[in-house]
N, C-alpha and C. Protein backbone atom coordinates (compact mmCIF):
# COMPACT_ATOMS: atom_id res chain seq x y z
N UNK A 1 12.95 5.51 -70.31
CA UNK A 1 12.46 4.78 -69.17
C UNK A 1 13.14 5.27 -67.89
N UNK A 2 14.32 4.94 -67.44
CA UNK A 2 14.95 5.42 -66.36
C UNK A 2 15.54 7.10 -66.75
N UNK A 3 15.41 8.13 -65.51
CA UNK A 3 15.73 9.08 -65.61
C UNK A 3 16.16 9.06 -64.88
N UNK A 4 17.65 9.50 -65.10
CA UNK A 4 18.61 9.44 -64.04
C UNK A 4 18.58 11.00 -63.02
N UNK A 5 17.86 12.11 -63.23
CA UNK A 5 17.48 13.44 -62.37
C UNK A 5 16.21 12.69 -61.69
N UNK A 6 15.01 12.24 -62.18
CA UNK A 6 13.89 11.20 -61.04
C UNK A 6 14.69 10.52 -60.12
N UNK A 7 15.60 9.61 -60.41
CA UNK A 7 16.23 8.70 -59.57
C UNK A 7 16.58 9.61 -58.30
N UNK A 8 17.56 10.42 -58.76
CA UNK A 8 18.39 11.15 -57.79
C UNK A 8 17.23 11.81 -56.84
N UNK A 9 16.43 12.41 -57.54
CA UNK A 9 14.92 13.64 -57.14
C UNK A 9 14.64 12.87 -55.99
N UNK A 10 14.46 11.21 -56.49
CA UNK A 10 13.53 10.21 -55.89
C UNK A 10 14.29 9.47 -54.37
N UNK A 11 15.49 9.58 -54.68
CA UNK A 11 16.48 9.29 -53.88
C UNK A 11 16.70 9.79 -52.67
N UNK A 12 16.86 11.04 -53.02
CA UNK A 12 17.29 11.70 -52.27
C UNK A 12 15.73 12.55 -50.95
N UNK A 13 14.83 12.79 -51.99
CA UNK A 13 13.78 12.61 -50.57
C UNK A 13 13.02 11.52 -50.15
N UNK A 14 13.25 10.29 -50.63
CA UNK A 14 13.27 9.05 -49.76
C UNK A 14 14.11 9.64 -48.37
N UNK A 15 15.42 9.72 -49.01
CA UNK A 15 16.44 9.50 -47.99
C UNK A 15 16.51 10.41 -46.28
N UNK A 16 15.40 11.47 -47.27
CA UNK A 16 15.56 12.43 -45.92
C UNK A 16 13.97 12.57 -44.93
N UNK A 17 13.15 11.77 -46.28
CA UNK A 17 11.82 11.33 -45.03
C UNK A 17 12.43 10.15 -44.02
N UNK A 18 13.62 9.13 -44.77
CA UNK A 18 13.39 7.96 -43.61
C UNK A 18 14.32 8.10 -42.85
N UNK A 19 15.09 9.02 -43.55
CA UNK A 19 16.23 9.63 -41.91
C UNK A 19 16.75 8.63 -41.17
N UNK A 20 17.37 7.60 -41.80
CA UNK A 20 17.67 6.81 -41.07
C UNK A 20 19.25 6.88 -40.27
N UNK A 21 19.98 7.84 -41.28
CA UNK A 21 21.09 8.63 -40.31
C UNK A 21 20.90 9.29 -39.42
N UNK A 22 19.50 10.35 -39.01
CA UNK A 22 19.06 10.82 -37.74
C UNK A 22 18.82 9.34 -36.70
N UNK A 23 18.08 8.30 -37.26
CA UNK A 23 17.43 7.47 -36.01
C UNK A 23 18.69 6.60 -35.75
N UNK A 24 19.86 6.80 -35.91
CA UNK A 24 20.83 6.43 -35.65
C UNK A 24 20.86 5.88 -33.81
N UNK A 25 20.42 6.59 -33.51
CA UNK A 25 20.59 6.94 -31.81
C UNK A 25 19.34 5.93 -31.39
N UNK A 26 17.93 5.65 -31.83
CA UNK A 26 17.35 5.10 -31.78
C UNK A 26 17.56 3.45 -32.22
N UNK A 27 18.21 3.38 -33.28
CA UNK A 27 18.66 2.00 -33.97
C UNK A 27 19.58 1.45 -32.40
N UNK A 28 20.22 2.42 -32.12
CA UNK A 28 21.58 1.88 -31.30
C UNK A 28 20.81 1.83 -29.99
N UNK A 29 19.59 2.13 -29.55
CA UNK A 29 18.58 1.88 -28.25
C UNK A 29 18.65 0.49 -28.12
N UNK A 30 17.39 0.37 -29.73
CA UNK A 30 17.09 -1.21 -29.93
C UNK A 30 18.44 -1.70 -30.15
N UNK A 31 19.33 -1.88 -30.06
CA UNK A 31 20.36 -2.88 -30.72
C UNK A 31 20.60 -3.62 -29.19
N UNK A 32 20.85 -1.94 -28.43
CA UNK A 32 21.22 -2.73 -27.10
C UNK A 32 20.34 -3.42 -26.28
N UNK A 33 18.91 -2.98 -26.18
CA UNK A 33 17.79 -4.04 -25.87
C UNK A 33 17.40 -5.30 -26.19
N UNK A 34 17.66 -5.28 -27.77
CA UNK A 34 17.34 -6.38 -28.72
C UNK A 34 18.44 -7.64 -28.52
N UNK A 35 20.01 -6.96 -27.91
CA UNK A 35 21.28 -7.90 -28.95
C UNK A 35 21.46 -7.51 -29.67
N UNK A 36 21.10 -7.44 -30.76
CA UNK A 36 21.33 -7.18 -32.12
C UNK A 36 20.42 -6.60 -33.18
N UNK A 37 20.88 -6.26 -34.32
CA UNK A 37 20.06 -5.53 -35.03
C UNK A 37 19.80 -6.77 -36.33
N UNK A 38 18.96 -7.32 -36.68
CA UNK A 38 18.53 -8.33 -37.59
C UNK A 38 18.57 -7.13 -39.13
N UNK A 39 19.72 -6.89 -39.45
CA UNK A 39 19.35 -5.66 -40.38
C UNK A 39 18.42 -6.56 -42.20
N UNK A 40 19.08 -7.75 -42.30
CA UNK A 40 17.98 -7.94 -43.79
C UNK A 40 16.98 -8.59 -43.37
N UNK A 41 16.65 -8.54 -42.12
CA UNK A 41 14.63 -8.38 -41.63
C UNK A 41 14.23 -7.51 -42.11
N UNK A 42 15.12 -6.61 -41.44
CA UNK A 42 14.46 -4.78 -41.06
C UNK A 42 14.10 -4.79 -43.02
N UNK A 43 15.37 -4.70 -43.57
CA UNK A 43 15.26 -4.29 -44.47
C UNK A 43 14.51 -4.68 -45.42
N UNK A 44 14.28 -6.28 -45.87
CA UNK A 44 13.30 -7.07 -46.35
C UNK A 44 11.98 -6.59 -46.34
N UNK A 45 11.68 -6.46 -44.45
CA UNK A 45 10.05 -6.05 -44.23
C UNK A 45 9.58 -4.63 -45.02
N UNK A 46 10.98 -3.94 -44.71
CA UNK A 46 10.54 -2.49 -45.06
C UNK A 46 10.25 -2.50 -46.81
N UNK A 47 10.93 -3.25 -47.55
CA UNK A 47 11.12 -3.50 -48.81
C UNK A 47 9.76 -3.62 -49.50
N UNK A 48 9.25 -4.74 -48.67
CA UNK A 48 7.88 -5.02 -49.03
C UNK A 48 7.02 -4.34 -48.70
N UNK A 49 7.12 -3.59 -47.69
CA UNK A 49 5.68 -2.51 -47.47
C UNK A 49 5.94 -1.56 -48.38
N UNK A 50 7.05 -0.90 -48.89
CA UNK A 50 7.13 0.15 -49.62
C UNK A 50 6.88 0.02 -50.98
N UNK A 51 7.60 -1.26 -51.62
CA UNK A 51 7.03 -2.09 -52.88
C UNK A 51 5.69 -1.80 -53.26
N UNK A 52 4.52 -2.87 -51.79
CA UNK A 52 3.47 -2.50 -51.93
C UNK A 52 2.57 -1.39 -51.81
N UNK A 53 3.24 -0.59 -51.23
CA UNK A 53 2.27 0.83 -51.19
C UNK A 53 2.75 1.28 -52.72
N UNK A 54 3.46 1.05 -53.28
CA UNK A 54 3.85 2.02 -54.52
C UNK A 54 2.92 1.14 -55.24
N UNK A 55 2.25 -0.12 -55.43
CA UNK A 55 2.00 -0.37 -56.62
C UNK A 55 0.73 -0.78 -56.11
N UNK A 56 0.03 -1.05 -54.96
CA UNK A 56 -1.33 -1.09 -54.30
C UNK A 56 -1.71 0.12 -53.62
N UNK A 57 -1.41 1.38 -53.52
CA UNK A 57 -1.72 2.20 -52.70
C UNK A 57 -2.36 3.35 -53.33
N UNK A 58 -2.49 3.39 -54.86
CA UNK A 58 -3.27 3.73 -55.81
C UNK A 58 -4.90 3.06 -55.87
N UNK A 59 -4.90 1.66 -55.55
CA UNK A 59 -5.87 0.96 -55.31
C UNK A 59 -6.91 1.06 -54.34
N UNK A 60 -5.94 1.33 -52.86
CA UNK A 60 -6.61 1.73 -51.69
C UNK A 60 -7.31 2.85 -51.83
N UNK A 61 -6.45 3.89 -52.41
CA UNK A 61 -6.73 5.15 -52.42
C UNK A 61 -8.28 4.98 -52.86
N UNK A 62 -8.51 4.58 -53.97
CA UNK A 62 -9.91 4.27 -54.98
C UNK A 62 -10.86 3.32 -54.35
N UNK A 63 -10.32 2.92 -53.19
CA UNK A 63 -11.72 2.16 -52.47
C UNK A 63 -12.24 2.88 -51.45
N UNK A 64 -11.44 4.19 -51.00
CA UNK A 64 -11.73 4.53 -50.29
C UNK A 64 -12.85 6.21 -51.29
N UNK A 65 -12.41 6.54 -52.70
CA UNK A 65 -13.23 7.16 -53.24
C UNK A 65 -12.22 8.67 -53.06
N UNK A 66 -10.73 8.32 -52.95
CA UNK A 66 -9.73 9.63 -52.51
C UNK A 66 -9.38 9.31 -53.84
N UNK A 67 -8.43 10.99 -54.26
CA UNK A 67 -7.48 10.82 -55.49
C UNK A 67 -6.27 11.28 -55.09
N UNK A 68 -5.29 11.12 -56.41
CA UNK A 68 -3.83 11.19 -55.46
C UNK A 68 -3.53 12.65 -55.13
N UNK A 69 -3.93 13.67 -56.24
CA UNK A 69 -3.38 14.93 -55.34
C UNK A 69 -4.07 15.61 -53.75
N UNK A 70 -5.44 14.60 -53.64
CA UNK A 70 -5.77 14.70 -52.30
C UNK A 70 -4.57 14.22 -51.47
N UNK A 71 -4.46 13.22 -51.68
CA UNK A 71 -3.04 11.85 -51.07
C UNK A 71 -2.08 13.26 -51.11
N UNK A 72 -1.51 13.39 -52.19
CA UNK A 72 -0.17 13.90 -52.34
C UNK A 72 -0.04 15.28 -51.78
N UNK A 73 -0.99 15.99 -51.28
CA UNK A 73 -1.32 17.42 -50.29
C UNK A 73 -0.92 16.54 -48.92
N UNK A 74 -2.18 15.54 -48.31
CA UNK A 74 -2.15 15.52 -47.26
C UNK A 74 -0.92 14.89 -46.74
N UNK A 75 -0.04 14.29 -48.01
CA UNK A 75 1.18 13.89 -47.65
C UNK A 75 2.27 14.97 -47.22
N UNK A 76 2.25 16.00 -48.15
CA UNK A 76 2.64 16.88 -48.30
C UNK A 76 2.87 17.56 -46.31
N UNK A 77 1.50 17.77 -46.17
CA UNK A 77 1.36 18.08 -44.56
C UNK A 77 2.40 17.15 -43.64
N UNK A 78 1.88 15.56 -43.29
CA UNK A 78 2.57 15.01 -42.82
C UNK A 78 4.17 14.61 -43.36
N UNK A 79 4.61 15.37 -44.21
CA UNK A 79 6.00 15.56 -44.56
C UNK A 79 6.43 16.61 -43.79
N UNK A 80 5.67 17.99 -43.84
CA UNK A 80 5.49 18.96 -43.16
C UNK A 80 6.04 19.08 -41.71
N UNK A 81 4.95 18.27 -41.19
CA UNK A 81 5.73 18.14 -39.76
C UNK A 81 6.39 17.32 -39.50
N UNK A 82 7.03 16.30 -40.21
CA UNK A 82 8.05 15.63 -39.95
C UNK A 82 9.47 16.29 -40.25
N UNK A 83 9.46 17.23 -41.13
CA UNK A 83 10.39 18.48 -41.42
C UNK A 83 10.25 19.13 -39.82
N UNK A 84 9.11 19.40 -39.62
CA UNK A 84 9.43 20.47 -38.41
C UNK A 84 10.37 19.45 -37.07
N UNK A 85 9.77 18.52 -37.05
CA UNK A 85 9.97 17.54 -35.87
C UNK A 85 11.54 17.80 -36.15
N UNK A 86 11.97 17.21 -37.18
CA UNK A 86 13.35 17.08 -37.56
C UNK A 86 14.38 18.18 -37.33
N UNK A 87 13.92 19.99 -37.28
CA UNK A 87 14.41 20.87 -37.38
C UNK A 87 14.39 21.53 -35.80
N UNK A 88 13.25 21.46 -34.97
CA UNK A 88 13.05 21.64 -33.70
C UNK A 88 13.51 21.05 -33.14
N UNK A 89 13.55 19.61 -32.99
CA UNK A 89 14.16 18.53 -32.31
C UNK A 89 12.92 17.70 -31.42
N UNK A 90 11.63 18.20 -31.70
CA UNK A 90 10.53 17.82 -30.44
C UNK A 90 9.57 17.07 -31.89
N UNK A 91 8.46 15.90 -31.25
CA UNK A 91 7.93 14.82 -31.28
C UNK A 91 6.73 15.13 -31.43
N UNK A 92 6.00 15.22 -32.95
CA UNK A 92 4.59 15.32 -33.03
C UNK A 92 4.01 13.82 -32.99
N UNK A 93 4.65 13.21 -34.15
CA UNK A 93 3.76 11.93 -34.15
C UNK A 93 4.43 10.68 -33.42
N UNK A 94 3.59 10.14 -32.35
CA UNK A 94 3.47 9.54 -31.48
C UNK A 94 3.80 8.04 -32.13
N UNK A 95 4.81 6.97 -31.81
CA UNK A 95 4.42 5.47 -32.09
C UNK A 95 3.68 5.11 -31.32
N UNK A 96 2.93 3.90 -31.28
CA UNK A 96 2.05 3.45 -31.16
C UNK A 96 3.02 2.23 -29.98
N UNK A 97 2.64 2.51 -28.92
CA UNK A 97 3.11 1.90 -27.86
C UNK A 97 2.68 0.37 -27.33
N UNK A 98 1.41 0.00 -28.02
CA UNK A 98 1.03 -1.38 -27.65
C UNK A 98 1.59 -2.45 -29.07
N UNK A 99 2.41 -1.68 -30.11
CA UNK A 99 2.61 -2.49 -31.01
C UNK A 99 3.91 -3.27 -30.39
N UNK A 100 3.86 -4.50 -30.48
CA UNK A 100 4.86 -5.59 -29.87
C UNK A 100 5.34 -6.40 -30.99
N UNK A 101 6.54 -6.89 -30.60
CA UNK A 101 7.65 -7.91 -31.72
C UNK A 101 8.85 -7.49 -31.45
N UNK A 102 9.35 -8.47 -32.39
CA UNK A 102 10.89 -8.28 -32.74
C UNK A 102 11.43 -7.09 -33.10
N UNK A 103 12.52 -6.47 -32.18
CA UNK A 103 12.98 -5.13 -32.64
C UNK A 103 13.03 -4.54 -34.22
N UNK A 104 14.03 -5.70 -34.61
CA UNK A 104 13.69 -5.61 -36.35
C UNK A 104 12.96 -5.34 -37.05
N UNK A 105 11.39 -5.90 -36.53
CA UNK A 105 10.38 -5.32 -37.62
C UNK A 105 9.45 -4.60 -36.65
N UNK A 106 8.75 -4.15 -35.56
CA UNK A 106 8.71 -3.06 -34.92
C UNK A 106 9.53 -2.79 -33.91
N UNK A 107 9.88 -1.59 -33.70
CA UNK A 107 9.39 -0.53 -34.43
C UNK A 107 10.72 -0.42 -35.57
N UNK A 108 11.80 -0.87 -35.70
CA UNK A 108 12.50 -0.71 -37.01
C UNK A 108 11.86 -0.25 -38.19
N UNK A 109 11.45 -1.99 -38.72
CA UNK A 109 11.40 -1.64 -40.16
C UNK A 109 10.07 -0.85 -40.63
N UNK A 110 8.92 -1.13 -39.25
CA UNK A 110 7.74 -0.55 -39.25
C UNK A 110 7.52 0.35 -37.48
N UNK A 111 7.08 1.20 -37.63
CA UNK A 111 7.60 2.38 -38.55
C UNK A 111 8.67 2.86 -39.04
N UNK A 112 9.42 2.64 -38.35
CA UNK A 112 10.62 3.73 -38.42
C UNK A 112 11.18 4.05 -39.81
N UNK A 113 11.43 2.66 -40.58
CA UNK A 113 11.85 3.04 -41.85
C UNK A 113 10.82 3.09 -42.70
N UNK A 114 9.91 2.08 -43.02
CA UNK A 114 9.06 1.99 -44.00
C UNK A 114 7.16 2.43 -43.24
N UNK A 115 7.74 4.21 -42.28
CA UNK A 115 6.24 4.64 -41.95
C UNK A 115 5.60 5.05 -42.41
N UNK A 116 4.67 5.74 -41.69
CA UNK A 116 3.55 6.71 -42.19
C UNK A 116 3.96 7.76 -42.94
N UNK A 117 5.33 8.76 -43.01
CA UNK A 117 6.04 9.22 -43.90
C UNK A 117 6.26 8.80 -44.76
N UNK A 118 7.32 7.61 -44.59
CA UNK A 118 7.72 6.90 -46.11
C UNK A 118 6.82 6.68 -47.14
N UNK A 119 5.78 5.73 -46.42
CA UNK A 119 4.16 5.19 -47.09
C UNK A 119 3.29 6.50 -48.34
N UNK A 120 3.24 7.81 -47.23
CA UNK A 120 2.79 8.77 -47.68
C UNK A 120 3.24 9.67 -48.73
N UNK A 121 5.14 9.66 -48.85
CA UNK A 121 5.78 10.49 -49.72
C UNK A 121 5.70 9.50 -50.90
N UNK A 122 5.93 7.73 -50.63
CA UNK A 122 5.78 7.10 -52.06
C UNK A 122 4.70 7.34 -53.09
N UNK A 123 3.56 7.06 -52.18
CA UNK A 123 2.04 7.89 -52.97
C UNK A 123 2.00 8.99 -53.57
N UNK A 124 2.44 10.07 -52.68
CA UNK A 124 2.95 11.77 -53.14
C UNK A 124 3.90 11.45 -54.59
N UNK A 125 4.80 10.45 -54.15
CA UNK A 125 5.60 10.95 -55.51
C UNK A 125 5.55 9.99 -56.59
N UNK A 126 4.64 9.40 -56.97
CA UNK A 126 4.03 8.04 -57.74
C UNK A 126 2.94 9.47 -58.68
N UNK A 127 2.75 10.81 -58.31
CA UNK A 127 2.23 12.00 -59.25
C UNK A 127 2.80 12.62 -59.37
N UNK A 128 4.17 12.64 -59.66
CA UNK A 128 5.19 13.31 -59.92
C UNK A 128 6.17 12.50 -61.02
N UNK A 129 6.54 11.47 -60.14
CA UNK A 129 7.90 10.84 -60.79
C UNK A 129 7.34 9.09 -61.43
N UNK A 130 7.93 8.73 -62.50
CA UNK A 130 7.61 7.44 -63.00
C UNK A 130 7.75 6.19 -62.00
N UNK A 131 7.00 5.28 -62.16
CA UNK A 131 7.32 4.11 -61.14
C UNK A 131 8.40 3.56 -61.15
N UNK A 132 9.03 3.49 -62.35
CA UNK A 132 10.04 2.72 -62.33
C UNK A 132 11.38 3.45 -61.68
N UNK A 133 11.46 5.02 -62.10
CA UNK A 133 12.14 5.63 -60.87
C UNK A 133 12.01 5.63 -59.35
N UNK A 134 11.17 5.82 -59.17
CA UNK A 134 10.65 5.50 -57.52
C UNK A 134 11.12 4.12 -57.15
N UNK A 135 11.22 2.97 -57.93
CA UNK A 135 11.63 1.95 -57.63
C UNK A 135 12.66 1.93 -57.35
N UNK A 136 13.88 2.44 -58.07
CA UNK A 136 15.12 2.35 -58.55
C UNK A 136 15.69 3.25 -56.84
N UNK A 137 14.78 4.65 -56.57
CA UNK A 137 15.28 5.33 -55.66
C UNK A 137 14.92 4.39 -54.63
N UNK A 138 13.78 3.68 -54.24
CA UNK A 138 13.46 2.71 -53.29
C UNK A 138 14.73 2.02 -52.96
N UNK A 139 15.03 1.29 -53.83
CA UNK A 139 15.91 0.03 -53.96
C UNK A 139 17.27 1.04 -53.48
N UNK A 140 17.76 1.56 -53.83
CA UNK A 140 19.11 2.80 -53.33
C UNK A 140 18.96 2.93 -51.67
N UNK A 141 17.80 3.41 -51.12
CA UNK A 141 17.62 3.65 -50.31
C UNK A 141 17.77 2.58 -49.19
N UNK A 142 17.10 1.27 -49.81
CA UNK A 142 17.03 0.41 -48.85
C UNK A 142 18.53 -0.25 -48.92
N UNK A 143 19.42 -0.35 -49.93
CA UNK A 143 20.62 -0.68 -49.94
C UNK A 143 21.74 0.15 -48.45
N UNK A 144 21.08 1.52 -48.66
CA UNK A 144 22.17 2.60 -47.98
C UNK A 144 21.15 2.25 -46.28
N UNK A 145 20.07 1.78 -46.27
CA UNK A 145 19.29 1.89 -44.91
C UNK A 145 19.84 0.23 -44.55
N UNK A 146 20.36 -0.44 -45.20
CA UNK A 146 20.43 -2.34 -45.08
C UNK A 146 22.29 -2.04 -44.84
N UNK A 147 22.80 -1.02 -45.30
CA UNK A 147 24.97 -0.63 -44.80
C UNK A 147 24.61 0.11 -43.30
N UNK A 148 23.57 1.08 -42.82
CA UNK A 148 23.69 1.80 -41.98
C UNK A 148 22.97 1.13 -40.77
N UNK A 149 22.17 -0.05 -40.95
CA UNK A 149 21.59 -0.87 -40.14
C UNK A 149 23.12 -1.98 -39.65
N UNK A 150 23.57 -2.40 -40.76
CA UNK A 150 24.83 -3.26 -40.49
C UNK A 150 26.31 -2.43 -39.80
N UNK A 151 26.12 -1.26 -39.77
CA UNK A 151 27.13 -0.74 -39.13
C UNK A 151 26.70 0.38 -37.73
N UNK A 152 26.00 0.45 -37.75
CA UNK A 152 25.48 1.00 -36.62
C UNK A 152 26.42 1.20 -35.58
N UNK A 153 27.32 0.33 -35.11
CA UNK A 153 28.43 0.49 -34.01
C UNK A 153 29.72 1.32 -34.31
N UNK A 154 29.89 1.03 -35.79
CA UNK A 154 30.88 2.02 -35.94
C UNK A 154 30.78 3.41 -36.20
N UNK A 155 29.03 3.45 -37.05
CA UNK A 155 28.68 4.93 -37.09
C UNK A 155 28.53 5.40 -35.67
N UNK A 156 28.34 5.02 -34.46
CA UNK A 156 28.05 5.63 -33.48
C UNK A 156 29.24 6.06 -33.00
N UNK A 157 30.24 5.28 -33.33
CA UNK A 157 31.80 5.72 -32.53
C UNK A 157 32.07 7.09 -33.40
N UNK A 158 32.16 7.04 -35.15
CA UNK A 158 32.86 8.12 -35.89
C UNK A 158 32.20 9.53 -36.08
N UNK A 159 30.84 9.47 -36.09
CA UNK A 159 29.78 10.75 -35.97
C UNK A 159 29.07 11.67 -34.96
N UNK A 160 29.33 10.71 -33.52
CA UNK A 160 28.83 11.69 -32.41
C UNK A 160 27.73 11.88 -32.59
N UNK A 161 27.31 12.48 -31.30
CA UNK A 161 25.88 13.44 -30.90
C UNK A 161 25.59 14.48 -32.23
N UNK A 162 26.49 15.18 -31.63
CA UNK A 162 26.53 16.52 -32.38
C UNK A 162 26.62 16.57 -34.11
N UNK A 163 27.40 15.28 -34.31
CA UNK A 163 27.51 15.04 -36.09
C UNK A 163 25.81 14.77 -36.42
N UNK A 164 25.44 14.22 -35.64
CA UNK A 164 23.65 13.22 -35.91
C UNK A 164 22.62 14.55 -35.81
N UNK A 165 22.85 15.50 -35.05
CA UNK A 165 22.03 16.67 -34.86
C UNK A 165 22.06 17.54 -35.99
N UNK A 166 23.45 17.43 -36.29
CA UNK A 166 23.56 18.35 -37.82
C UNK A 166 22.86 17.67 -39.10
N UNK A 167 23.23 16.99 -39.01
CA UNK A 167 22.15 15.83 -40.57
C UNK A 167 21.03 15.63 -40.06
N UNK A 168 20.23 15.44 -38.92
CA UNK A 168 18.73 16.03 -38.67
C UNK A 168 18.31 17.27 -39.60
N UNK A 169 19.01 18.02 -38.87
CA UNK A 169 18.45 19.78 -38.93
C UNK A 169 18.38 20.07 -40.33
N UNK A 170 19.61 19.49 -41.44
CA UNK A 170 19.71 19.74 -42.54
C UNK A 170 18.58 19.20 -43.35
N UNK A 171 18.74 17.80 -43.15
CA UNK A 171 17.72 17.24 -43.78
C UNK A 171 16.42 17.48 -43.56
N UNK A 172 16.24 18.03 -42.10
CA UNK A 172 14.46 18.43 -42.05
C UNK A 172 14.52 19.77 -42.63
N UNK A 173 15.44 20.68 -43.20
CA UNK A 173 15.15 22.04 -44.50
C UNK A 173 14.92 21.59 -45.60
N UNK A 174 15.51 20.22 -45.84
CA UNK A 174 15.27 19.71 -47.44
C UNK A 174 14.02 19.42 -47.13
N UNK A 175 13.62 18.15 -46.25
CA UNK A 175 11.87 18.09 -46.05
C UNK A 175 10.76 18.66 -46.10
N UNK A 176 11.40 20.17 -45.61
CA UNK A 176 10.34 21.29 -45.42
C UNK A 176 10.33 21.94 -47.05
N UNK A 177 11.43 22.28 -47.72
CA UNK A 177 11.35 22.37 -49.12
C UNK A 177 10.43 21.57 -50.15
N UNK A 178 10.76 20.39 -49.91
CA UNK A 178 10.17 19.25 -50.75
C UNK A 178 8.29 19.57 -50.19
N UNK A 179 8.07 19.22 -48.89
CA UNK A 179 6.66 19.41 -48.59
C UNK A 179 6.04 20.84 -49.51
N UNK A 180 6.74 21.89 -49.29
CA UNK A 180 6.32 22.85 -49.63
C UNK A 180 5.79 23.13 -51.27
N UNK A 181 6.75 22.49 -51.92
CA UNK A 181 7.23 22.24 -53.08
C UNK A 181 5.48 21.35 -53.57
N UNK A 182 5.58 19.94 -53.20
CA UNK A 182 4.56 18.87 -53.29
C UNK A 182 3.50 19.43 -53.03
N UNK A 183 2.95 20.73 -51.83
CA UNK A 183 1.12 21.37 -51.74
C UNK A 183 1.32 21.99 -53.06
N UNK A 184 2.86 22.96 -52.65
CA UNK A 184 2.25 23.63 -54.41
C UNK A 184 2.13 23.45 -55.93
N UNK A 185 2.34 22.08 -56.08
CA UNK A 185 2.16 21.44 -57.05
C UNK A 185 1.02 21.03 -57.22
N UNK A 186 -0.17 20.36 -55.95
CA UNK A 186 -0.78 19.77 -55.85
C UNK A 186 -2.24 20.22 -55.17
N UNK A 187 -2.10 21.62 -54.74
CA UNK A 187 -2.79 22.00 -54.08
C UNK A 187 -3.91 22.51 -55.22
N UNK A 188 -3.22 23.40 -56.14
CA UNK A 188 -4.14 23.93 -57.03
C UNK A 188 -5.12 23.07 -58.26
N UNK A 189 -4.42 21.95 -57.89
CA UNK A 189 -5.72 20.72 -58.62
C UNK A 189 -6.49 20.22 -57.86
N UNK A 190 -6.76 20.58 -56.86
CA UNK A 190 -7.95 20.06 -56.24
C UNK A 190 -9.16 20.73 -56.30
């Protein structure tokens, strides 16, 4: 049942689509706009959208008459350039500027942690890896995204500019690996 190489597999590119050690600088925007960072909102909300895309987003897919290695290509893409975004340093996909609320759950926990990336790689890797791993890496993730939401002030004092630019850049090569990795798995079954 649990595979502890899925977990890690699963873990670890969660960890580098939701980049939540890059949006570091962003978290610490909203904190100072907001007051504060409501981190088991953020994390809660994000919990549940990701929950549900892993175990309804198979469903959607089929009402709409898509299958997953369609899903898991075009995810593949928008992993793609979120690798590039991450490695260049410049801004393909746009938030959505009329979405309003509480810092916590936009743009925090939606998009930022639980987006159109996250949403898209869970689907992508729900044809790859068992659910119950994906869960397990979910749940990891949101643990390490629910410590880095709660400390935010001290990560900003001990890591710098320059520390946050380096774990970007790195992590958008693993992204670009993994994307690359996911068309060519997925490309030739279509």
């Amino acid at each position: 049942m649990f595979n502890f190489k899925e977990i890690f597999s699963v873990t670890l590119i969660l960890f580098s689509v939701i980049d939540i050690l890059g949006s570091i600088p962003f978290i610490i925007i909203i904190r100072k706009r907001e007051g504060r960072i409501h981190a088991e909102k953020a994390t809660l909300i994000s919990a549940a959208l990701m929950v549900s895309f892993l175990f309804l987003g198979q469903s959607i897919l089929t009402l709409f008459g898509l299958d997953v290695a369609s899903f898991a290509v075009a995810g593949a893409i928008v992993i793609f350039i979120v690798a590039m975004e991450m490695i260049l340093g410049i801004t393909l996909i746009k938030d959505d500027p009329d979405a309003k609320g509480s810092g916590s759950v936009v743009p925090l926990a939606f998009p930022l942690i639980a987006g159109a990336g996250t949403l898209t790689t869970i689907l992508s890797l729900r044809a790859v890896y068992q659910e119950v791993n994906i869960l397990v890496g979910v749940l990891l993730n949101l643990i390490f995204v629910y410590l880095v939401l709660r400390s935010s002030v001290w990560l900003e004092r001990v890591i710098g500019k320059s520390g946050f630019a380096v774990l970007r850049r790195v992590f958008g090569v693993i992204l670009l690996a993994i994307a690359v990795k996911i068309f060519k798995t997925h490309a030739l079954s279509l």
